[in-house]
PDB file of N, CA and C in Angstrom:
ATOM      1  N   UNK A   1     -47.254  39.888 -34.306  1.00  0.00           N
ATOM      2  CA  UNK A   1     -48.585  40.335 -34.726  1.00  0.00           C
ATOM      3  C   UNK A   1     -48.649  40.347 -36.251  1.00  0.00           C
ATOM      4  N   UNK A   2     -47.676  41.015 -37.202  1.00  0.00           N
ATOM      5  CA  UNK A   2     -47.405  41.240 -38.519  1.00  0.00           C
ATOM      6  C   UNK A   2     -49.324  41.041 -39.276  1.00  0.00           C
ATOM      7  N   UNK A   3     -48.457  39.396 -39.778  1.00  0.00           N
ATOM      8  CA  UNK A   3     -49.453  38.601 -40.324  1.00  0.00           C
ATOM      9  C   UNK A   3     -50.765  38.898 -39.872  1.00  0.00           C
ATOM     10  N   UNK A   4     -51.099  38.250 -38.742  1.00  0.00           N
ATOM     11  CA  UNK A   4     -52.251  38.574 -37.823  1.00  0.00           C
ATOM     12  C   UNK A   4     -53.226  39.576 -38.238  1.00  0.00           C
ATOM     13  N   UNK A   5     -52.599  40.676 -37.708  1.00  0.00           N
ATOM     14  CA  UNK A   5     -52.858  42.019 -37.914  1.00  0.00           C
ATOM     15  C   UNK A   5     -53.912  42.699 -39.301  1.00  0.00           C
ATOM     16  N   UNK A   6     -53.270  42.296 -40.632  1.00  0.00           N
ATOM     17  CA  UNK A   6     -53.619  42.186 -41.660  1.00  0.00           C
ATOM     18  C   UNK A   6     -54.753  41.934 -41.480  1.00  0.00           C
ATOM     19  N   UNK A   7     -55.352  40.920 -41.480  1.00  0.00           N
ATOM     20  CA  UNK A   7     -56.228  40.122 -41.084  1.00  0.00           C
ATOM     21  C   UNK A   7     -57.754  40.595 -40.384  1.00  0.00           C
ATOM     22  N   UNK A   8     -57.207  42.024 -39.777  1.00  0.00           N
ATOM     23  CA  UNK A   8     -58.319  42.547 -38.969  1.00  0.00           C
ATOM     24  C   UNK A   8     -59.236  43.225 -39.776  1.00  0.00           C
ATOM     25  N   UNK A   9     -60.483  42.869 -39.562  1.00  0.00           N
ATOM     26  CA  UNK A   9     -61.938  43.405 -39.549  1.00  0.00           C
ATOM     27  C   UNK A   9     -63.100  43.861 -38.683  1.00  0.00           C
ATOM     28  N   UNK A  10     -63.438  44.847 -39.349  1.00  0.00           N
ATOM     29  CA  UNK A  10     -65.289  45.427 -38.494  1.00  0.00           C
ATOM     30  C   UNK A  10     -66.177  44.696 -39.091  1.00  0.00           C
ATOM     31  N   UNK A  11     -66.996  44.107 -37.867  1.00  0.00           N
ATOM     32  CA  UNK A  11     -68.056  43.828 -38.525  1.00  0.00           C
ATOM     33  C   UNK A  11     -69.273  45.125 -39.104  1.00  0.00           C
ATOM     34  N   UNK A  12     -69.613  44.635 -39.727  1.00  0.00           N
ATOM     35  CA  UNK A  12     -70.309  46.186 -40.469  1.00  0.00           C
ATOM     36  C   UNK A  12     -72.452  45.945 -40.030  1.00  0.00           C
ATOM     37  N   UNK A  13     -72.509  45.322 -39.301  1.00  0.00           N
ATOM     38  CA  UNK A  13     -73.282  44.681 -38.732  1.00  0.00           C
ATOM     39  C   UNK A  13     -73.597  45.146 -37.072  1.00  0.00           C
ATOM     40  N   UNK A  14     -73.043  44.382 -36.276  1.00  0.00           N
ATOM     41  CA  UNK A  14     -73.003  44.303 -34.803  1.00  0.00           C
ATOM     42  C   UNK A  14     -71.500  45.314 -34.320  1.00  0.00           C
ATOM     43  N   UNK A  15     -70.272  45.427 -35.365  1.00  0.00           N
ATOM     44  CA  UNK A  15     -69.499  46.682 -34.985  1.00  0.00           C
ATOM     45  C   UNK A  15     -68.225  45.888 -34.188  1.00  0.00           C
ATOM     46  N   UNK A  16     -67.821  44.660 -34.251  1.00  0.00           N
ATOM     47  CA  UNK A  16     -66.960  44.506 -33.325  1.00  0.00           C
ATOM     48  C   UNK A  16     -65.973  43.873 -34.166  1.00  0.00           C
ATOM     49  N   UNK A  17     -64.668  44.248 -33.794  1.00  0.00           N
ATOM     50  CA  UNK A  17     -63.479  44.106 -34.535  1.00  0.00           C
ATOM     51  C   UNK A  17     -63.412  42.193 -34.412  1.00  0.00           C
ATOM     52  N   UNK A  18     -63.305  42.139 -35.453  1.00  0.00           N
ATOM     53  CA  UNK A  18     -62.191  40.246 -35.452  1.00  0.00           C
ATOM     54  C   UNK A  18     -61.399  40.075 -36.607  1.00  0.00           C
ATOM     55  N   UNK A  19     -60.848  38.831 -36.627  1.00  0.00           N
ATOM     56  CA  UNK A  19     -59.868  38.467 -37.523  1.00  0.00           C
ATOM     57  C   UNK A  19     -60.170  37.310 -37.888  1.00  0.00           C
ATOM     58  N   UNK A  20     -59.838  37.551 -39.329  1.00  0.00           N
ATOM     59  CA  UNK A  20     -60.412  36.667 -40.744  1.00  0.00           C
ATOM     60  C   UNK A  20     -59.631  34.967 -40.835  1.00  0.00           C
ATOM     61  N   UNK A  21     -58.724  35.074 -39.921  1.00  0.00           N
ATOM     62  CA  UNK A  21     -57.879  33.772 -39.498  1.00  0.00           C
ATOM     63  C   UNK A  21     -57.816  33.690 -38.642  1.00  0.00           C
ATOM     64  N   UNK A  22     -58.183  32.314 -38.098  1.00  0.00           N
ATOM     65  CA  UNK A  22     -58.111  31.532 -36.672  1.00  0.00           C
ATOM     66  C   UNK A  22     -56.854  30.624 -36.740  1.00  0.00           C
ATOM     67  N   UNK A  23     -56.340  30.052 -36.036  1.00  0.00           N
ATOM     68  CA  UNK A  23     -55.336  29.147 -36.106  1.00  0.00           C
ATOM     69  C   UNK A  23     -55.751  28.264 -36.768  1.00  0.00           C
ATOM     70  N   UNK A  24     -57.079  27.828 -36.862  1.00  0.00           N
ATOM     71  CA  UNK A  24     -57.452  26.433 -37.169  1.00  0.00           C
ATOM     72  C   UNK A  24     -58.052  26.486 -38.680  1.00  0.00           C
ATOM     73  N   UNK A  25     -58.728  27.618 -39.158  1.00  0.00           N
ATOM     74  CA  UNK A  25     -59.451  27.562 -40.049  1.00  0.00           C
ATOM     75  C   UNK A  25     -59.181  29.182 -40.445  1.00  0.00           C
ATOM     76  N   UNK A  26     -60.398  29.063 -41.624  1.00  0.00           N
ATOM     77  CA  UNK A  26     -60.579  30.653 -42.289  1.00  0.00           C
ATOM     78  C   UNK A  26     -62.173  31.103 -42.064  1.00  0.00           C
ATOM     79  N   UNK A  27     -61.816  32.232 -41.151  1.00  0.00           N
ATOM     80  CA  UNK A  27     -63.723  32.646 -40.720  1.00  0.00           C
ATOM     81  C   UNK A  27     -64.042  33.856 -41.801  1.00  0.00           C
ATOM     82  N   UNK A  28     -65.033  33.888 -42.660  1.00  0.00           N
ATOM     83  CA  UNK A  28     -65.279  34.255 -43.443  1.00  0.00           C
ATOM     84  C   UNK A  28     -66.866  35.663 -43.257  1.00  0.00           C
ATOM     85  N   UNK A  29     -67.218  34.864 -42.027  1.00  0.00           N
ATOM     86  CA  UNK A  29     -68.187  35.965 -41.674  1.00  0.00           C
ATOM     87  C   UNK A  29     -68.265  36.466 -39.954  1.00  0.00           C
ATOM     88  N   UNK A  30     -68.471  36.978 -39.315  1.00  0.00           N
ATOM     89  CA  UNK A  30     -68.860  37.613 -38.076  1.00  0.00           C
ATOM     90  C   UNK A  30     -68.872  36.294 -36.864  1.00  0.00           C
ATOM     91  N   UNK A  31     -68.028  36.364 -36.070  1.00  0.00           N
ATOM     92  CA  UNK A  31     -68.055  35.019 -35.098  1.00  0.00           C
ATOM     93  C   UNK A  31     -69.849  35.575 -34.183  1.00  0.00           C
ATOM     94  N   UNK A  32     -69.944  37.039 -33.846  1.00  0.00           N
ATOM     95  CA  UNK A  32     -71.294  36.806 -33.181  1.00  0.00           C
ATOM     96  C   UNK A  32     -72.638  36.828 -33.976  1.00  0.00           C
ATOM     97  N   UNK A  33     -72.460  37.359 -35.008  1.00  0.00           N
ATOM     98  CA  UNK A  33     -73.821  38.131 -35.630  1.00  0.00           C
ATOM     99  C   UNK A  33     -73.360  37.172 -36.703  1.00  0.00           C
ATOM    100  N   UNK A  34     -72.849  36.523 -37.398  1.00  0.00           N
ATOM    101  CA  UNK A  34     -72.695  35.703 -38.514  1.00  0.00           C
ATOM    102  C   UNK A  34     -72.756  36.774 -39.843  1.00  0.00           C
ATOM    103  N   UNK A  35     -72.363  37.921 -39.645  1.00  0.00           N
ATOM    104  CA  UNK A  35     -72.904  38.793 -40.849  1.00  0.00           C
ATOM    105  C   UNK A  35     -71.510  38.631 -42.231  1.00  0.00           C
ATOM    106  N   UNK A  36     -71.558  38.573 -43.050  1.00  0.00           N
ATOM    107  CA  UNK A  36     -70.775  38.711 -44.278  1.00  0.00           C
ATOM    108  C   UNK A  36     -70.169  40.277 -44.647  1.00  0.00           C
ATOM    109  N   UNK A  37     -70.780  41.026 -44.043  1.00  0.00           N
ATOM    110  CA  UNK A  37     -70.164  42.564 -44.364  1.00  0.00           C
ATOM    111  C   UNK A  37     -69.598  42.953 -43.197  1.00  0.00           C
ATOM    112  N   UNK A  38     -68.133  43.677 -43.610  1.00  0.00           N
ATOM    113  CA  UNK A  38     -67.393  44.081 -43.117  1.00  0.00           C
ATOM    114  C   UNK A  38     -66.694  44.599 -43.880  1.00  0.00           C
ATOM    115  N   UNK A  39     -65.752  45.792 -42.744  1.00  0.00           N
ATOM    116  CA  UNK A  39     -64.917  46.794 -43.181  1.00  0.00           C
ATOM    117  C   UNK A  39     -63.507  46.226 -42.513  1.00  0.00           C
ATOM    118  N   UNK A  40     -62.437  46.486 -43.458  1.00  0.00           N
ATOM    119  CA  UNK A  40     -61.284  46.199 -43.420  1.00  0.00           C
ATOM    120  C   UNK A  40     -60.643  46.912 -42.350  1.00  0.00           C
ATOM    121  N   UNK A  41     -60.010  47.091 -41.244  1.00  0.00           N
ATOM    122  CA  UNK A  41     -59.196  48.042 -40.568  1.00  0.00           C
ATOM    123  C   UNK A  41     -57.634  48.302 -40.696  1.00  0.00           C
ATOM    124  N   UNK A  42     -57.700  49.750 -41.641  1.00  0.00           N
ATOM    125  CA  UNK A  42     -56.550  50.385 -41.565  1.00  0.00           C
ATOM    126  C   UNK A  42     -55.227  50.186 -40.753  1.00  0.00           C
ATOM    127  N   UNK A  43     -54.588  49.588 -41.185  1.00  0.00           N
ATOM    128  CA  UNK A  43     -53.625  49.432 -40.128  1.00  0.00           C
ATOM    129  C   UNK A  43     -52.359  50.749 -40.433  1.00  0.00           C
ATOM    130  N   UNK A  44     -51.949  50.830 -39.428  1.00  0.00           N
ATOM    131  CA  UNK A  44     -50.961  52.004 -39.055  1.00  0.00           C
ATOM    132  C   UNK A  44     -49.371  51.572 -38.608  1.00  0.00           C
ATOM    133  N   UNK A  45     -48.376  51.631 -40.160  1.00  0.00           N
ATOM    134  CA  UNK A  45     -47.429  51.170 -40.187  1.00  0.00           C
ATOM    135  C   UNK A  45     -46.691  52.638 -38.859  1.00  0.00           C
ATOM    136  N   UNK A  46     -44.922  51.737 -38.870  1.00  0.00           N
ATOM    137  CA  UNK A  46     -44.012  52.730 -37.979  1.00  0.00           C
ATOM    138  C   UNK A  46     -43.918  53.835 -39.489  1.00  0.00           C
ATOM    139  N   UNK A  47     -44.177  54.096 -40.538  1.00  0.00           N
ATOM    140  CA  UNK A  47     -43.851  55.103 -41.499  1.00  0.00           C
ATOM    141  C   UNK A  47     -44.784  56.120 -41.532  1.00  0.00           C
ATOM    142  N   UNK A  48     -45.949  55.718 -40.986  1.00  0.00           N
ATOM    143  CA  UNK A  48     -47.435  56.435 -41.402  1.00  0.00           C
ATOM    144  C   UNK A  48     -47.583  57.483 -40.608  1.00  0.00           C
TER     145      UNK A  48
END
């Protein structure tokens, strides 16, 4: 997951989590709502 993970976003829009890398490409806005704003999600190391 590591990498991946990083990667995760809210859309700040329609509200549904995705990730900013696809295997194939770099998605830059909202796969349903196409929106450009979003919130980063906190990720929660084994230290935290």
């Amino acid at each position: 997951m590591g990498k991946l993970s990083r990667n995760l976003r809210i859309c700040g829009e329609c509200g549904i989590a995705y990730t900013s890398v696809s295997f194939t490409k770099y998605i830059d806005a909202c796969p349903i709502c196409n929106s450009r704003r979003y919130e980063a999600v906190p990720i929660k190391t084994e230290g935290d």
